[in-house]
N, C-alpha and C. Protein backbone atom coordinates (compact mmCIF):
# COMPACT_ATOMS: atom_id res chain seq x y z
N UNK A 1 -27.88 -26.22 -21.99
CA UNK A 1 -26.44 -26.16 -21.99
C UNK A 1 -25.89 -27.22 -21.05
N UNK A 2 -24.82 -27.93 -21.16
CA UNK A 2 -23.94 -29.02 -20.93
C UNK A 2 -23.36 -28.06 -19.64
N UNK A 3 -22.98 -28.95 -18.53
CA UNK A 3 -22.32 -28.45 -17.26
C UNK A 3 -21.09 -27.79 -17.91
N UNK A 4 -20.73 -28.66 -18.48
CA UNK A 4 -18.71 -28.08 -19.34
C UNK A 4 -19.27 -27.02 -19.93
N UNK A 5 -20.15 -26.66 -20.79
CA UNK A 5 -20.42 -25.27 -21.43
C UNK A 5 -20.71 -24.13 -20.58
N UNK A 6 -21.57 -24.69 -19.67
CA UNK A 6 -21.31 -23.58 -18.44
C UNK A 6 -20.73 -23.22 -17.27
N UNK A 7 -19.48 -23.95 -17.01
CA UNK A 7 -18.10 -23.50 -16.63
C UNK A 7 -17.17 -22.94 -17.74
N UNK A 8 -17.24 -23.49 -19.19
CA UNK A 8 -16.78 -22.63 -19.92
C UNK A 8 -17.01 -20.86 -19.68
N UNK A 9 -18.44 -21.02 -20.14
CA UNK A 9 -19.29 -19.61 -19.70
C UNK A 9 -18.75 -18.58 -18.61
N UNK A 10 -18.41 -19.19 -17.30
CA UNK A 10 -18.38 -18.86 -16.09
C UNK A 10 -17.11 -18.11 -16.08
N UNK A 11 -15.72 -19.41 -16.86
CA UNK A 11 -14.72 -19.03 -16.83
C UNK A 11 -14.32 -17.99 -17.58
N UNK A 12 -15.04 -17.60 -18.61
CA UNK A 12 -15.41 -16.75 -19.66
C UNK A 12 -15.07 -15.26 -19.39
N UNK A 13 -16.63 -15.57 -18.42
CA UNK A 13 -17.18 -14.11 -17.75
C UNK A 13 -15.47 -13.60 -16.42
N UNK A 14 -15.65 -14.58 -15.97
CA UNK A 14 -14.31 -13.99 -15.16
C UNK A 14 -13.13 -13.51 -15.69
N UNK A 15 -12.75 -14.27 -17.03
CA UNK A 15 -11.51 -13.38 -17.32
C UNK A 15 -11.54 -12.26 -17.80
N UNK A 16 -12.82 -12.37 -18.62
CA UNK A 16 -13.46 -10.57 -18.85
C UNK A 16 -12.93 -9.80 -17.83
N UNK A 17 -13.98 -10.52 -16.95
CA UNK A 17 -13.48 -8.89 -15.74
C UNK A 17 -12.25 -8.89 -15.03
N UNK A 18 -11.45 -9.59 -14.92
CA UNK A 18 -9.97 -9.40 -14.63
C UNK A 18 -9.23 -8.96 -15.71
N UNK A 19 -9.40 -8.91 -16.97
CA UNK A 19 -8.56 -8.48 -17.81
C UNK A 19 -9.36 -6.76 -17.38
N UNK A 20 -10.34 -6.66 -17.33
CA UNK A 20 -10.90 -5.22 -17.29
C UNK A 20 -10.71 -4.36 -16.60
N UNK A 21 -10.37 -5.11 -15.02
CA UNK A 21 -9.77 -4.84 -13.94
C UNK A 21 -8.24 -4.49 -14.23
N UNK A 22 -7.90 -5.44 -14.70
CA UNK A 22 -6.17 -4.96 -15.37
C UNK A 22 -5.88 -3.57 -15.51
N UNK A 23 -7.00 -3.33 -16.85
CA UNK A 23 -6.64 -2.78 -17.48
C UNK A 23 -7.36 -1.20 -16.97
N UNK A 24 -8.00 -1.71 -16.15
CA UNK A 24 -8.06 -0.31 -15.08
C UNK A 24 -7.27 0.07 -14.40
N UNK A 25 -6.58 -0.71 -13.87
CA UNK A 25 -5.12 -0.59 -13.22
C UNK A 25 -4.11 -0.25 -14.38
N UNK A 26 -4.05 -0.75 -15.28
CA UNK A 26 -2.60 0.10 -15.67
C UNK A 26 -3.01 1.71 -16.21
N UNK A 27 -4.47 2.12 -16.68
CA UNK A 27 -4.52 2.78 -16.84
C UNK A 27 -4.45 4.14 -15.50
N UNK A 28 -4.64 3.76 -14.49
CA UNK A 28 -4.61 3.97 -13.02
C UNK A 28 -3.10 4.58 -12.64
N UNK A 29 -2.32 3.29 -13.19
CA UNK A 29 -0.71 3.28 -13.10
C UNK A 29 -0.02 4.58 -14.07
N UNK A 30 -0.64 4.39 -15.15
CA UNK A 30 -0.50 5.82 -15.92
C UNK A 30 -0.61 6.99 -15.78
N UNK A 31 -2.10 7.26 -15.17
CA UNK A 31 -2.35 8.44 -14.61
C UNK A 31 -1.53 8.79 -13.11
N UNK A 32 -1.12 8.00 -12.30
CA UNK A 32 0.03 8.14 -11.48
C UNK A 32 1.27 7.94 -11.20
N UNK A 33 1.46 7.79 -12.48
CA UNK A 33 2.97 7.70 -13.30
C UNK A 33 3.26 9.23 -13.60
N UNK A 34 2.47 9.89 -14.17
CA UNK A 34 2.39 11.42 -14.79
C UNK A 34 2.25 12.15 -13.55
N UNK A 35 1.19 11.95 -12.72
CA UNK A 35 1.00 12.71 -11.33
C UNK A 35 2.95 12.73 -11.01
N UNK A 36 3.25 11.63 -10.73
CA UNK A 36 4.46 11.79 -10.06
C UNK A 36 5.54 12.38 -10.94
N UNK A 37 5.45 12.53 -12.15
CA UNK A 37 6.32 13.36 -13.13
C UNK A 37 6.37 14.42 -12.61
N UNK A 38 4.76 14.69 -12.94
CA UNK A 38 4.67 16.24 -12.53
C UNK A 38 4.99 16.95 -11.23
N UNK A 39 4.94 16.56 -10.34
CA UNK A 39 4.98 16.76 -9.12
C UNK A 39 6.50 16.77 -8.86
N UNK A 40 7.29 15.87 -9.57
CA UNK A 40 8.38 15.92 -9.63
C UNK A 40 8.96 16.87 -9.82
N UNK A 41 8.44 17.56 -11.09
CA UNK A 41 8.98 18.64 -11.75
C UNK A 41 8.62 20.10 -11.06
N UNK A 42 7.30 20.11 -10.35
CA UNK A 42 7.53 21.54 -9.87
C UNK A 42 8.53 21.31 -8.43
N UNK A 43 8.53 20.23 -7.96
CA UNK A 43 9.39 19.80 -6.40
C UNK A 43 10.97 20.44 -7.04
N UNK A 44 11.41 20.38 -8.14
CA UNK A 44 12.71 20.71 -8.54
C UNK A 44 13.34 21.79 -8.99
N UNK A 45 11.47 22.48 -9.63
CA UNK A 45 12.00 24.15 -9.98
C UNK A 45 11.48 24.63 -8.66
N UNK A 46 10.54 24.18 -7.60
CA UNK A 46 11.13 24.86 -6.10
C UNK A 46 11.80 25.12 -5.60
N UNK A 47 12.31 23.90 -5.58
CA UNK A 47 14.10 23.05 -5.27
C UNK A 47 14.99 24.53 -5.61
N UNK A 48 14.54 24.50 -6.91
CA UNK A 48 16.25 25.56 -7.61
C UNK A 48 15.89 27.05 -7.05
N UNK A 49 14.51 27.02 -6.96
CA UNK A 49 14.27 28.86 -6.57
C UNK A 49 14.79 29.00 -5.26
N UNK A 50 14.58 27.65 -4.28
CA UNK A 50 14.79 27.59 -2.91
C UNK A 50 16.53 28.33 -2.91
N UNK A 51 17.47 27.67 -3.81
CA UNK A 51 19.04 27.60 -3.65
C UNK A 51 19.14 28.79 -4.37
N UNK A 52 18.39 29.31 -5.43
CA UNK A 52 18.58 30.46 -5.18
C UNK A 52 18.54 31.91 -4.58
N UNK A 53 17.78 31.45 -4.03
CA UNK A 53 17.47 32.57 -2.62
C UNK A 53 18.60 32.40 -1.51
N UNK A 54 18.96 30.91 -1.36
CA UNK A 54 19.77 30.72 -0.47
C UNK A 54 20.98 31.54 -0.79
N UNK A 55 21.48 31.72 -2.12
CA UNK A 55 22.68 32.03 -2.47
C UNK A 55 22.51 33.93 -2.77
N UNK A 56 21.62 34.15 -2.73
CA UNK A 56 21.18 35.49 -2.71
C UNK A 56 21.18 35.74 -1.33
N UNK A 57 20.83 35.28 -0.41
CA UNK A 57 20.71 35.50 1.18
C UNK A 57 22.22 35.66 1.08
N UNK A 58 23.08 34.49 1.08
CA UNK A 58 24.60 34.35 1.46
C UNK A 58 25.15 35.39 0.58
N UNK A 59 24.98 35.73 -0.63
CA UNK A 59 25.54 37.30 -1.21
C UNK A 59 25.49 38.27 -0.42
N UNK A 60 23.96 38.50 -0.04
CA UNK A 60 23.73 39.59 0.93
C UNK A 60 24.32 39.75 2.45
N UNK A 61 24.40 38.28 3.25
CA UNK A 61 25.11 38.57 4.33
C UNK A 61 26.38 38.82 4.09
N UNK A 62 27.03 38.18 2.95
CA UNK A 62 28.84 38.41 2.55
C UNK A 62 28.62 40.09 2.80
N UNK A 63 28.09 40.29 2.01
CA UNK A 63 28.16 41.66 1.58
C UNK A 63 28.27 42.63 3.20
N UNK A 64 27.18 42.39 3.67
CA UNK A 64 27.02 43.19 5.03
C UNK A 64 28.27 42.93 5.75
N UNK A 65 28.39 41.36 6.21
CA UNK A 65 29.51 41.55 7.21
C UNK A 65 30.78 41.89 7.33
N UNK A 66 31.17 42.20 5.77
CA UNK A 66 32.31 43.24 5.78
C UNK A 66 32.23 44.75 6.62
N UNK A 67 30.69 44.85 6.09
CA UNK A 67 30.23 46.59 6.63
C UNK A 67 30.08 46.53 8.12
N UNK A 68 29.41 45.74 9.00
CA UNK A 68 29.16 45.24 10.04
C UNK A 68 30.74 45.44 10.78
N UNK A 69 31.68 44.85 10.41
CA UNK A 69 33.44 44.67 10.87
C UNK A 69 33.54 45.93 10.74
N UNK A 70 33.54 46.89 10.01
CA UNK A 70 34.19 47.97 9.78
C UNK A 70 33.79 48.57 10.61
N UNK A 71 32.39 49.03 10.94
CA UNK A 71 31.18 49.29 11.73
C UNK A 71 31.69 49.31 13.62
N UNK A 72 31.83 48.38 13.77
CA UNK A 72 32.57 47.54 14.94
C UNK A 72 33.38 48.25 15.29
């Protein structure tokens, strides 16, 4: 083989593995594309259970500190 045929070769083999590498990475990028969906999504129905407790707490103190005043 001719020197030029085997820098052809060389250059060959390398883009192989950078395209392979790529494409490990976007597949990489995908799978932590979805991680962060997901994660997203239970962070938000936490989120809402959180405010609703909050607003259940604040029902419940409304409620008392009328009784509490009277109490007084």
């Amino acid at each position: 083989m001719s020197k030029l045929s085997e820098r052809c070769e060389e250059r060959k083999l390398q883009a192989q593995l950078l395209a392979e590498k790529y494409n490990g990475l976007v597949e990489e990028q995908k799978k932590l594309e979805n991680q962060r969906l997901q994660t997203k999504a239970e962070f938000e129905m936490k989120n809402a259970q959180y405010i609703e407790l909050v607003e259940l707490v604040k029902e419940e103190e409304g409620v008392q500190e009328p009784v509490d005043q009277i109490v007084e």
